[in-house]
C-alpha atoms as a PDB file:
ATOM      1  CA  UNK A   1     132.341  95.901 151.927  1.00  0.00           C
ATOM      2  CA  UNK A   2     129.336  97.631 153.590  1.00  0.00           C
ATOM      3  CA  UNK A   3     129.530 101.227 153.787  1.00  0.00           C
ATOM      4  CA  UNK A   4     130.041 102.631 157.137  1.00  0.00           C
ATOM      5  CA  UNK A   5     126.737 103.776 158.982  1.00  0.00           C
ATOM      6  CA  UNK A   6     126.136 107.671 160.360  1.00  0.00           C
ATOM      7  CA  UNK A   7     126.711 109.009 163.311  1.00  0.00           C
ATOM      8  CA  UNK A   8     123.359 108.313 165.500  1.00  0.00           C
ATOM      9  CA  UNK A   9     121.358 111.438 165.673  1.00  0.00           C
ATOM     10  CA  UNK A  10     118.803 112.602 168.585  1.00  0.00           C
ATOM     11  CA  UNK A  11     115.831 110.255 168.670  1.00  0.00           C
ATOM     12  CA  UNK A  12     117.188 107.577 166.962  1.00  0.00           C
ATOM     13  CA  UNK A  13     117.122 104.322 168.836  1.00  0.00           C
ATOM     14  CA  UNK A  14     120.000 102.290 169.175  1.00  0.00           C
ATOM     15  CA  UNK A  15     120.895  99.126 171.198  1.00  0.00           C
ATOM     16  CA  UNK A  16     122.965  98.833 174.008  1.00  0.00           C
ATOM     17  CA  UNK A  17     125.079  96.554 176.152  1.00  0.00           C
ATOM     18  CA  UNK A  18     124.690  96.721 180.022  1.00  0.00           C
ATOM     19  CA  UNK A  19     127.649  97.030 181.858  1.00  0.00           C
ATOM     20  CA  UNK A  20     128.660  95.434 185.640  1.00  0.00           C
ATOM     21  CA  UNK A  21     128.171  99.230 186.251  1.00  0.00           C
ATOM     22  CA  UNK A  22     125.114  99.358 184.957  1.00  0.00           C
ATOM     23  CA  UNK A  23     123.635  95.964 186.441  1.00  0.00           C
ATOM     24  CA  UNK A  24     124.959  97.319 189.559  1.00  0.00           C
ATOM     25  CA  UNK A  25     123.180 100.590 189.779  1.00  0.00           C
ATOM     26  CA  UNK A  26     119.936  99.219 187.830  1.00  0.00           C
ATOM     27  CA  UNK A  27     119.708  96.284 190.594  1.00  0.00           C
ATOM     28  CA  UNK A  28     120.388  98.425 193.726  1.00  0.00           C
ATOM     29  CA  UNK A  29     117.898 101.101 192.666  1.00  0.00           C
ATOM     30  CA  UNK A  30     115.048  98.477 192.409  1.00  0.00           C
ATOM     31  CA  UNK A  31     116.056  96.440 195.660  1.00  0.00           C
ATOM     32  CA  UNK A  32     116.589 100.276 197.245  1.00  0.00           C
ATOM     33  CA  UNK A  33     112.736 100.625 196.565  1.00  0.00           C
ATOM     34  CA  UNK A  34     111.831  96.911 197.439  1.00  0.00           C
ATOM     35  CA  UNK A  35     113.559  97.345 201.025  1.00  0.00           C
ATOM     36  CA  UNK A  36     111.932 101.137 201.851  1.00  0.00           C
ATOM     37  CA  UNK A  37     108.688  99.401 201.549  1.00  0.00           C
ATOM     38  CA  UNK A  38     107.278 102.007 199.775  1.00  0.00           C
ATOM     39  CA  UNK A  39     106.116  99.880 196.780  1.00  0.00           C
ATOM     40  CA  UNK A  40     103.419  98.590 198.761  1.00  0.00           C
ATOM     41  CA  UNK A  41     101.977 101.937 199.539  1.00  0.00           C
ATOM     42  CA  UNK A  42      99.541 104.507 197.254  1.00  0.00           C
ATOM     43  CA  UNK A  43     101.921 107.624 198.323  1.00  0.00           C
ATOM     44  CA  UNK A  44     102.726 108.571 194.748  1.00  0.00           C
ATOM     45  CA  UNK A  45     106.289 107.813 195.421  1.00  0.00           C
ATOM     46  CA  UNK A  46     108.151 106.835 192.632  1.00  0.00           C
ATOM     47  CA  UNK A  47     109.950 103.668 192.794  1.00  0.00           C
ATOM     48  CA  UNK A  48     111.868 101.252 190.415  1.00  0.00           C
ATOM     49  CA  UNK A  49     111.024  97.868 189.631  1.00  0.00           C
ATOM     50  CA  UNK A  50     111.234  95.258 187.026  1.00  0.00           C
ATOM     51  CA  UNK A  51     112.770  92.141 185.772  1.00  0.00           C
ATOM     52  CA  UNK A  52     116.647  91.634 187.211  1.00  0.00           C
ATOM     53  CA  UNK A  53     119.279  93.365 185.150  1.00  0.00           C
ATOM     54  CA  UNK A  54     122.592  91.137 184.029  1.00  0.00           C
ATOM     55  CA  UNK A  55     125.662  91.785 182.404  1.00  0.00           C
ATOM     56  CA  UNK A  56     125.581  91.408 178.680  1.00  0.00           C
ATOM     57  CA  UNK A  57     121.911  92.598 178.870  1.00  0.00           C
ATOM     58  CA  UNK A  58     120.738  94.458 175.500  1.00  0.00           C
ATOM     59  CA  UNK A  59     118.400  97.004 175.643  1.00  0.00           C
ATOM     60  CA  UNK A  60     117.143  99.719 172.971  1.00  0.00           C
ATOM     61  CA  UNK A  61     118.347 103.488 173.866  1.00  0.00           C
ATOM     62  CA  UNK A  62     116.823 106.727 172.579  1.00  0.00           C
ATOM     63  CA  UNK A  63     119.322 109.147 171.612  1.00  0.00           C
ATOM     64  CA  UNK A  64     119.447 112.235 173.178  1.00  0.00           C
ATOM     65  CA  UNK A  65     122.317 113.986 172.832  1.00  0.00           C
ATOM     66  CA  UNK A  66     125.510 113.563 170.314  1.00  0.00           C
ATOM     67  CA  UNK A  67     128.731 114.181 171.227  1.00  0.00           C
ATOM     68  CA  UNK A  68     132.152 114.138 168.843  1.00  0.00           C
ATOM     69  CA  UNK A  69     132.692 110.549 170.507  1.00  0.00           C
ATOM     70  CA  UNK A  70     129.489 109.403 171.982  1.00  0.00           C
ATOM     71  CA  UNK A  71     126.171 109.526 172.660  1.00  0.00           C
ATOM     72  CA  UNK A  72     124.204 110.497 175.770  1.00  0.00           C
ATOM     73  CA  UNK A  73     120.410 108.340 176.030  1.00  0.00           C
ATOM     74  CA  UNK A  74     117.832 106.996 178.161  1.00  0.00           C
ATOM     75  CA  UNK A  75     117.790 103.094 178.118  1.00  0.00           C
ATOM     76  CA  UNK A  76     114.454 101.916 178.347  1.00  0.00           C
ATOM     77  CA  UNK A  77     114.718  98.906 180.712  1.00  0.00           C
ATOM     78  CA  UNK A  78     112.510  95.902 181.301  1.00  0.00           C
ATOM     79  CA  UNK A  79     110.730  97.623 183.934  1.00  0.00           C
ATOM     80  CA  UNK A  80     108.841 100.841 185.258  1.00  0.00           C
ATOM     81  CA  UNK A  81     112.648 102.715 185.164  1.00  0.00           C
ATOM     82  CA  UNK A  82     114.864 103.758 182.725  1.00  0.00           C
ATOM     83  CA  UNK A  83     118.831 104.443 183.097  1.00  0.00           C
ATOM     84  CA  UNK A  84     120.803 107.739 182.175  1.00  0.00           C
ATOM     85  CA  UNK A  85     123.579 107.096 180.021  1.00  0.00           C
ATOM     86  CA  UNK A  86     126.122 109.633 179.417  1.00  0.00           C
ATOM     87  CA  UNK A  87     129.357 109.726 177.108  1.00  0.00           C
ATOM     88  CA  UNK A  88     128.584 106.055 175.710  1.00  0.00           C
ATOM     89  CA  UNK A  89     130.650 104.949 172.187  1.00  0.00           C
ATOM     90  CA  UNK A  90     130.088 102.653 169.875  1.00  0.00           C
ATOM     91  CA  UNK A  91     131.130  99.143 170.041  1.00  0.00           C
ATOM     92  CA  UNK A  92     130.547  95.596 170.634  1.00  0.00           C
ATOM     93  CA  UNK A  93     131.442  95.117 174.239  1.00  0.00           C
ATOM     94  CA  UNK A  94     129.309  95.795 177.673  1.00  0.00           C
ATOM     95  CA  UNK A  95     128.867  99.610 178.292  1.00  0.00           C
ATOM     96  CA  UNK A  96     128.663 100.598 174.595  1.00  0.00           C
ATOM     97  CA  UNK A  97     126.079 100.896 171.872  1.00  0.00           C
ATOM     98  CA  UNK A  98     125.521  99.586 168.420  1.00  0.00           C
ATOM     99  CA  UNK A  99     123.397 100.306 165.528  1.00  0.00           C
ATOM    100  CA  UNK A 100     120.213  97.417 165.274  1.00  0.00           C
ATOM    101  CA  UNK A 101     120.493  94.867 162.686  1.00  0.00           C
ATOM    102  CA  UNK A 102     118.595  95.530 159.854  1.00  0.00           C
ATOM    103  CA  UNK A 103     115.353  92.981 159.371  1.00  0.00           C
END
């Protein structure tokens, strides 16, 4: 039986599961910015794009913050953004995290 893993502490990275939530969010920030037309300017405005987010979508988190029964972390998405995740347990299904296989 493999023995049980530690809880996560901060800058660890860990993966995690996008949730409809999430997808939902991620996608309306970056069409949000696509729309304002401000992507097309130099103004220094910050605006989010990148590849389409779906649900099921795994992406690697950096830890910063543990909590009794989560973790709070910055996904680093497959784009110029990231997304603010707060509360998040472990598990296997969308909208929770999970320790990487090891290689």
């Amino acid at each position: 039986m493999p023995e049980p893993q530690r809880p996560p502490t901060r800058g660890r990275i860990v993966l995690y599961t996008l949730s409809e939530a999430d997808v939902h969010a991620i996608n309306r920030r970056r069409s949000d910015a696509t729309a304002s037309g401000v992507g097309g300017t130099h103004s220094g405005a910050q605006v989010h794009v990148g590849n389409e987010a779906r649900v099921g979508d795994v992406v690697p988190v950096v830890v910063v913050r543990v909590w009794p029964d989560g973790i709070n972390g910055q996904a680093l998405l497959d784009g110029n953004d990231t997304l603010w995740l707060t509360s998040r347990r472990e598990g296997t299904e969308p909208g929770t995290w999970a320790w990487p296989p090891r290689g």
